[in-house]
Structure formats: structure tokens, C-alpha cells
N, C-alpha and C. Protein backbone atom coordinates (compact mmCIF):
# COMPACT_ATOMS: atom_id res chain seq x y z
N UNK A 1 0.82 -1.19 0.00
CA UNK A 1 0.00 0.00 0.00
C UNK A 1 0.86 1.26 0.00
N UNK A 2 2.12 1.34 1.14
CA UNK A 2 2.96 2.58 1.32
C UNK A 2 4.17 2.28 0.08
N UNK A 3 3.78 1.30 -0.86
CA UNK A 3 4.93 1.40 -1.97
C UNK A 3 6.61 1.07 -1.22
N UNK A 4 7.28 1.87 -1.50
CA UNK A 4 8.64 2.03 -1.29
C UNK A 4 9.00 2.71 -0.07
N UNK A 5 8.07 3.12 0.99
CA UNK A 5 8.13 3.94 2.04
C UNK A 5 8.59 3.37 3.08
N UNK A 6 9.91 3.83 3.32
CA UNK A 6 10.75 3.59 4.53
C UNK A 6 10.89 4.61 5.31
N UNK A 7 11.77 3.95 6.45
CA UNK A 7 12.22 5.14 7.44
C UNK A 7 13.40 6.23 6.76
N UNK A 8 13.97 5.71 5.21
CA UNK A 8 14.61 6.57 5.40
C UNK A 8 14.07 7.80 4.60
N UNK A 9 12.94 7.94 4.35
CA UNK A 9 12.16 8.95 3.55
C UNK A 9 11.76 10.13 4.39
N UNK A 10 11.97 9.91 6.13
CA UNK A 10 11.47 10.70 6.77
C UNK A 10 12.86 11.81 6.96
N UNK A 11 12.15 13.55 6.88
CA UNK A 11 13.51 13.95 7.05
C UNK A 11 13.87 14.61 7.86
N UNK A 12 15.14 14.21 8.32
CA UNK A 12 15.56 13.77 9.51
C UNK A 12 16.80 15.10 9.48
N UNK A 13 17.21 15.28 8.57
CA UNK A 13 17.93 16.52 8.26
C UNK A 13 17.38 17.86 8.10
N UNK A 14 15.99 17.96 7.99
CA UNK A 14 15.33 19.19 7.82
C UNK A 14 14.00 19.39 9.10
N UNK A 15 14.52 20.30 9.89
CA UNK A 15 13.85 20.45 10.66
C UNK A 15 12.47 21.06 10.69
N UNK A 16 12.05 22.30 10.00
CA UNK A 16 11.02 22.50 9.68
C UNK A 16 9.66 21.84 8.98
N UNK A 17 10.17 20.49 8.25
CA UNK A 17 9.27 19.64 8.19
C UNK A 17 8.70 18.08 9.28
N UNK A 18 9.90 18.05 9.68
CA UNK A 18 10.07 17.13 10.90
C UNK A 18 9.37 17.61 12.01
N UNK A 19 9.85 18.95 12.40
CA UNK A 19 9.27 19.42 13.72
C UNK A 19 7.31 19.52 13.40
N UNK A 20 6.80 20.51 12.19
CA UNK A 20 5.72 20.57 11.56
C UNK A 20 4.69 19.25 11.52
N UNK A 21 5.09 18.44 11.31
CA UNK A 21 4.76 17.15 11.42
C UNK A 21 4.46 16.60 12.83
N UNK A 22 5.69 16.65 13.40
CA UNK A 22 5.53 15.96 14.91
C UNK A 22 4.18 16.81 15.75
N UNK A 23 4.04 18.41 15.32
CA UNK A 23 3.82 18.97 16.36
C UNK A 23 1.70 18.62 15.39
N UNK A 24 2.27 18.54 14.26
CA UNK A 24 0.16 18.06 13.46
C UNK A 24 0.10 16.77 14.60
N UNK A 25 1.28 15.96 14.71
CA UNK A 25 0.58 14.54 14.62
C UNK A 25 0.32 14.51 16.62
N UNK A 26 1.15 15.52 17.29
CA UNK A 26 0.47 15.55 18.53
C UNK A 26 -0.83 16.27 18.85
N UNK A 27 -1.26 17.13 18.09
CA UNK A 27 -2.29 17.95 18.31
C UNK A 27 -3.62 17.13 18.28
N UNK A 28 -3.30 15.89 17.28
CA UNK A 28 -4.43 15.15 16.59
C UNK A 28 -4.54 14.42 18.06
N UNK A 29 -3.32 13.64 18.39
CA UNK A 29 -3.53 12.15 19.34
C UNK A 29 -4.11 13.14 20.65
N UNK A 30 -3.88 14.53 20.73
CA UNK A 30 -4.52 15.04 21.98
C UNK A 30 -5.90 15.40 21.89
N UNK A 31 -6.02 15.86 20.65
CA UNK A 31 -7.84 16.41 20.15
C UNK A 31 -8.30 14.70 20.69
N UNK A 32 -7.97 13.96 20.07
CA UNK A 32 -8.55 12.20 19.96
C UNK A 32 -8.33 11.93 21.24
N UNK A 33 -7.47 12.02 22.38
CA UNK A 33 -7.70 11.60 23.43
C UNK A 33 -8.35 11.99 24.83
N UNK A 34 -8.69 13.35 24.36
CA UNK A 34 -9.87 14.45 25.13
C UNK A 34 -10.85 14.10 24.26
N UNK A 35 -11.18 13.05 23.34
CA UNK A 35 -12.48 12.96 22.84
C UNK A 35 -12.99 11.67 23.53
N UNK A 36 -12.27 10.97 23.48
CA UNK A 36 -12.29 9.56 23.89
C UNK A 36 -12.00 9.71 25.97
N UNK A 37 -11.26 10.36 26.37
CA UNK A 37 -11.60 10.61 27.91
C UNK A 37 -12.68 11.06 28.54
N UNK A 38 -13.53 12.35 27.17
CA UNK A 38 -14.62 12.75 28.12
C UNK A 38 -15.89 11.64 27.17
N UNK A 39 -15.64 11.13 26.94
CA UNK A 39 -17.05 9.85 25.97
C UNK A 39 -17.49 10.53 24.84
N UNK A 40 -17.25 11.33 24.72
CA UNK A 40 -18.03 11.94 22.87
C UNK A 40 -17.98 11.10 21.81
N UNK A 41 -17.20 10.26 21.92
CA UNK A 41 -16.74 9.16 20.67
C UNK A 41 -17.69 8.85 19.72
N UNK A 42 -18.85 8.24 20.92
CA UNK A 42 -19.87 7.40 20.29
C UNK A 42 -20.86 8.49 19.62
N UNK A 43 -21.02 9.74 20.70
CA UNK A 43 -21.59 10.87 20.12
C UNK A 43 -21.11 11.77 18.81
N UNK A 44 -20.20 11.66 18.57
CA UNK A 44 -20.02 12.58 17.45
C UNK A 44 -19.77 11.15 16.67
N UNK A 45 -19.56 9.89 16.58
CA UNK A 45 -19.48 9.31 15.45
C UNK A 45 -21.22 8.70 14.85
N UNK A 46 -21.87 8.56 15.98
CA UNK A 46 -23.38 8.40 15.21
C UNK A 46 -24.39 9.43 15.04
N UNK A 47 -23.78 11.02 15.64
CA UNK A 47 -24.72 12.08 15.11
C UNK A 47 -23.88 13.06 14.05
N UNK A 48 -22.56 12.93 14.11
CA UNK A 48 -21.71 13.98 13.23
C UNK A 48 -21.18 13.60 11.97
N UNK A 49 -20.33 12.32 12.13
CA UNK A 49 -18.98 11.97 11.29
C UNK A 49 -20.13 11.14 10.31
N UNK A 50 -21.15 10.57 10.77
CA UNK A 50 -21.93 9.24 9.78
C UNK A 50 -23.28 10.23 9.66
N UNK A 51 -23.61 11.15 9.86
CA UNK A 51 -24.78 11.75 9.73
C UNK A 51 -25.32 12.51 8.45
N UNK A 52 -26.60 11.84 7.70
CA UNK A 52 -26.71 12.39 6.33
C UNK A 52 -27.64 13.62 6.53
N UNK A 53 -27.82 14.10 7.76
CA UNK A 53 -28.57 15.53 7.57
C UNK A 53 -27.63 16.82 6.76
N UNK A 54 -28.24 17.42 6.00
CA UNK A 54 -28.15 18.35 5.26
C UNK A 54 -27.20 19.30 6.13
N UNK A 55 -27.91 19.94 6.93
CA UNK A 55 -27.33 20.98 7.82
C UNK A 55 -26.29 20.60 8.59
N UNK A 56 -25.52 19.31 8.99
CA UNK A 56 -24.55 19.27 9.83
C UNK A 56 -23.70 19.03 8.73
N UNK A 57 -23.66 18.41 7.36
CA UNK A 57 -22.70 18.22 6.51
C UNK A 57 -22.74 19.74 5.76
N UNK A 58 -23.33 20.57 5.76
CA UNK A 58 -22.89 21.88 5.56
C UNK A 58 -22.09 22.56 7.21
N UNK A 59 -22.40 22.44 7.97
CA UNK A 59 -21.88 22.63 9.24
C UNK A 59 -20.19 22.27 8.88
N UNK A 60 -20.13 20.93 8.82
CA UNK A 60 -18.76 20.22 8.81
C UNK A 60 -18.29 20.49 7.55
N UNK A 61 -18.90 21.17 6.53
CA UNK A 61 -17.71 21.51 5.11
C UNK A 61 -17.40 23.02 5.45
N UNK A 62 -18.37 23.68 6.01
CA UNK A 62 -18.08 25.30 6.17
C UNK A 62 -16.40 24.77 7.27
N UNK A 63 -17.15 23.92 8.35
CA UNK A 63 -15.44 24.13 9.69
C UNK A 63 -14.13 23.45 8.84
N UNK A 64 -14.42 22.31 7.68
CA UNK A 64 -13.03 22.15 7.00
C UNK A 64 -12.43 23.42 6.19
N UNK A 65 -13.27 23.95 5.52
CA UNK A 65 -13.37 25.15 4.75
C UNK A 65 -12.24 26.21 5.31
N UNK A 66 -12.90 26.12 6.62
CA UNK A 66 -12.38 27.30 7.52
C UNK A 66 -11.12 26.57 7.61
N UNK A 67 -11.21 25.49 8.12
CA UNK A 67 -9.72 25.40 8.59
C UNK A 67 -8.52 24.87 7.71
N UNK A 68 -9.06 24.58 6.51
CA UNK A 68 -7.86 24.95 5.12
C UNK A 68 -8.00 26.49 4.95
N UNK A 69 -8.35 27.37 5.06
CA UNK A 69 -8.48 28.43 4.87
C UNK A 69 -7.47 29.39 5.84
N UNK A 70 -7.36 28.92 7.32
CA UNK A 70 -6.03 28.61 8.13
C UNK A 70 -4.56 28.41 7.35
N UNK A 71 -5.03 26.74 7.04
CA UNK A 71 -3.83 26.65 6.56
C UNK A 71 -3.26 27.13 5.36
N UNK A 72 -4.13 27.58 4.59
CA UNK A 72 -3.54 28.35 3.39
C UNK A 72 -2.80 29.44 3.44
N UNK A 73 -3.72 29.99 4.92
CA UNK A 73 -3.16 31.72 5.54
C UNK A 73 -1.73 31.24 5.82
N UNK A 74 -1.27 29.69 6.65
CA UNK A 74 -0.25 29.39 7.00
C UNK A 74 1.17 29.74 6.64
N UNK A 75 0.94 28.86 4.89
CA UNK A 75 1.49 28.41 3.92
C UNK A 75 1.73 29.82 3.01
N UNK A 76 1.09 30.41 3.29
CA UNK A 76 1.20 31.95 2.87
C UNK A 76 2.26 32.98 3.66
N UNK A 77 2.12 32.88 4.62
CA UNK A 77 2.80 33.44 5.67
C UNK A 77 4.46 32.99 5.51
N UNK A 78 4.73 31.34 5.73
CA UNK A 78 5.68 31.13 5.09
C UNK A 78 6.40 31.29 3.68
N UNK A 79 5.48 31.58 2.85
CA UNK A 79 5.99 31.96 1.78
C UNK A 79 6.54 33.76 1.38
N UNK A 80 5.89 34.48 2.22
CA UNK A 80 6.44 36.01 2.15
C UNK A 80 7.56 35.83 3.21
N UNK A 81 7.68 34.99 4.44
CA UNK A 81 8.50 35.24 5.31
C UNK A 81 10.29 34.40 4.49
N UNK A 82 10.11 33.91 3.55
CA UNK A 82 10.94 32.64 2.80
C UNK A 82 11.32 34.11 1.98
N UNK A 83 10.27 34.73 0.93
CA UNK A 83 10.59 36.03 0.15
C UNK A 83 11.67 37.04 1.16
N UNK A 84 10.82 37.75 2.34
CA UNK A 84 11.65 38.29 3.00
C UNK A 84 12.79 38.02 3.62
N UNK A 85 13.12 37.00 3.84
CA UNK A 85 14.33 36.48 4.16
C UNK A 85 15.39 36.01 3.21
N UNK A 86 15.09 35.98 2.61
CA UNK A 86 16.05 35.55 1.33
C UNK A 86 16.29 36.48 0.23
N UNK A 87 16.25 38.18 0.90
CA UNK A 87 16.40 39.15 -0.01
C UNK A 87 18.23 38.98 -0.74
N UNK A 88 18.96 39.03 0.41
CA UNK A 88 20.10 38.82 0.59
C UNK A 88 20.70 37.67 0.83
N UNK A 89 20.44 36.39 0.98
CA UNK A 89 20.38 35.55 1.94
C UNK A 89 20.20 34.27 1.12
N UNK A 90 20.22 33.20 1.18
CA UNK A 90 19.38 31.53 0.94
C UNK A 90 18.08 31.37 1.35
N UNK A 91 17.63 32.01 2.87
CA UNK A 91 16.08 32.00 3.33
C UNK A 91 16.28 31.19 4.38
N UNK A 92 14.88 30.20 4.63
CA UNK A 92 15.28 29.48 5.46
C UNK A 92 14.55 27.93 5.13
N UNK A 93 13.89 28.41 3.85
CA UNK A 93 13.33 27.11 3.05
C UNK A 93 14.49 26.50 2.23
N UNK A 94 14.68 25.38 2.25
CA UNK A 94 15.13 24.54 0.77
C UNK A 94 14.14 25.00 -0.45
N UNK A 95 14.72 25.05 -1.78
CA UNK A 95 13.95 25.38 -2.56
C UNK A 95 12.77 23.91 -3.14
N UNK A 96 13.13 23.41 -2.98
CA UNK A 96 12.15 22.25 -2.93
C UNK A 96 11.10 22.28 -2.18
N UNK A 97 11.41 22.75 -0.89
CA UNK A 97 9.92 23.06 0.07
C UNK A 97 9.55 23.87 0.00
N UNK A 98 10.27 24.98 -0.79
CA UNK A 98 9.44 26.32 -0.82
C UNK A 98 8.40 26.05 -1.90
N UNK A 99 8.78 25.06 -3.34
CA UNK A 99 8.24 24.97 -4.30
C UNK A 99 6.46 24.15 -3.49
N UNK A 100 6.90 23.18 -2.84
CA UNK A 100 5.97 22.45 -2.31
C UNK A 100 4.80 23.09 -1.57
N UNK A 101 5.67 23.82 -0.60
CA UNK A 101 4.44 25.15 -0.18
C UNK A 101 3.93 26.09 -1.15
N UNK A 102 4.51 26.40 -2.07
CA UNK A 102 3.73 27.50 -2.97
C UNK A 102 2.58 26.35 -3.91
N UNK A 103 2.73 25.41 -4.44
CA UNK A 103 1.97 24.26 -4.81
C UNK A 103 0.45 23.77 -3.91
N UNK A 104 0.63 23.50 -2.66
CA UNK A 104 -0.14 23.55 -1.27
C UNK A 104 -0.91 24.48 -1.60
N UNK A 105 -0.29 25.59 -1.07
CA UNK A 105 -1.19 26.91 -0.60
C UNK A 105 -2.17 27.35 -2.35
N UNK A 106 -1.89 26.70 -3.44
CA UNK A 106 -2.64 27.32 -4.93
C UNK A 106 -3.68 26.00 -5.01
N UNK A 107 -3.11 24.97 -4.43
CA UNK A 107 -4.87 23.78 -4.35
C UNK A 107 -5.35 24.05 -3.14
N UNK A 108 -4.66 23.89 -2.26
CA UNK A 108 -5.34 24.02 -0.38
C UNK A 108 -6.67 25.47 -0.68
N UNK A 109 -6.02 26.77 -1.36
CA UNK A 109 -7.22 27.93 -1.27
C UNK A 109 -8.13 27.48 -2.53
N UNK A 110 -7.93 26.74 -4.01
CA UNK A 110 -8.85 26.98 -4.80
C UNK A 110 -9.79 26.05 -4.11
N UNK A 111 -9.18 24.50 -3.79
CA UNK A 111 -10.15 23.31 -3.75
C UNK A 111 -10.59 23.72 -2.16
N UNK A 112 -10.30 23.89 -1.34
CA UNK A 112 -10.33 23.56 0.04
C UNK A 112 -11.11 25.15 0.53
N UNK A 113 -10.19 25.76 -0.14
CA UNK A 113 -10.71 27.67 0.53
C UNK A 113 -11.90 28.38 -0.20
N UNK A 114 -11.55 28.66 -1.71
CA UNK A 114 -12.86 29.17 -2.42
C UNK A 114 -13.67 28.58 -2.88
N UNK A 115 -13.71 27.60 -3.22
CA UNK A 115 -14.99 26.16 -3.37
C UNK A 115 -16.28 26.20 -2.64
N UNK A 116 -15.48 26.33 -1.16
CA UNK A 116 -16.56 25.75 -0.36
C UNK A 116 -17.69 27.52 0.31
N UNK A 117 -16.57 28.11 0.17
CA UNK A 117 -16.86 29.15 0.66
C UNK A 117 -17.62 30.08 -0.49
């Protein structure tokens, strides 16, 4: 399924994607484990996540909406701060990740940001 995906694909030399990563993938196991400590589990998975009412699946595309709309602001932010820093300078992106973020942030706002909104 993960193809060719090893440990050594993770990078381990670049901190801004490493750290970025670690700090998504704790935010999640903490959202998920304050969901699962106070019992909502069962509640938001048979009235929210599986629910074909109209109004909560507009509810839940407006809050993804919003919150690619975040991350676009994100990915944006890094990209003038990569510009401003690299007047004189290298920056503080590899140009490969800068390419990757400018890529992100032009699907994340059309599909994710002005679509829905």
C-alpha cells in the first residue's frame, strides 16, 4: 500500500518539516484523546462523522473550509517570510519546500478555501 516507504524517507535533516509534522501529529492524538476521555466518541461518530442531515454536513464543510483556509493563511505566511528572508540571503526554506508550499497553498485555497466558501 505505502509502496517504497521507509524510514529513510522521513527527514531527519530538515527540521522544519520534521518538527511541523511531529507537532500536526500531537495535536491530533490530543484532540482524539480528550475525545475519547470525556465519551463523545460514540456521540459525534453516530450524530456527526456518519450523519446524512443536510445541515450538519454543511456545518462540517463550512469548519473544514475554515480550517484549510487557516492553513492556506499558514502556507502563505511562510511563503512572504521565505521572500523576506532571502532578499540577501538563501532563506530558510530549501527550494524544494518552498516549491511544495507555494503548490499547497494554490490547491489548499482553490479546492479547500474558495470552493466551499
Amino acid at each position: 500500500m505505502l509502496g517504497k516507504l521507509t524510514w529513510d524517507a522521513i527527514p531527519w535533516d530538515h527540521p522544519i518539516p520534521l518538527v511541523a509534522g511531529s507537532v500536526v501529529a500531537l495535536i491530533v492524538l490530543a484532540v482524539l484523546g480528550w475525545v475519547v476521555v470525556k465519551g463523545h466518541l460514540p456521540y459525534l461518530w453516530r450524530e456527526w462523522v456518519t450523519s446524512v442531515d443536510h445541515k450538519r454536513i454543511g456545518v462540517m464543510y463550512t469548519f473544514l473550509a475554515l480550517l484549510m483556509l487557516l492553513r492556506g493563511f499558514i502556507d502563505a505566511i511562510m511563503m512572504r517570510a521565505q521572500q523576506a528572508l532571502a532578499f540577501h540571503a538563501p532563506g530558510y526554506l530549501p527550494p524544494e519546500h518552498y516549491d511544495q508550499v507555494f503548490s499547497a497553498h494554490g490547491t489548499i485555497m482553490i479546492l479547500f478555501g474558495a470552493m466551499p466558501l
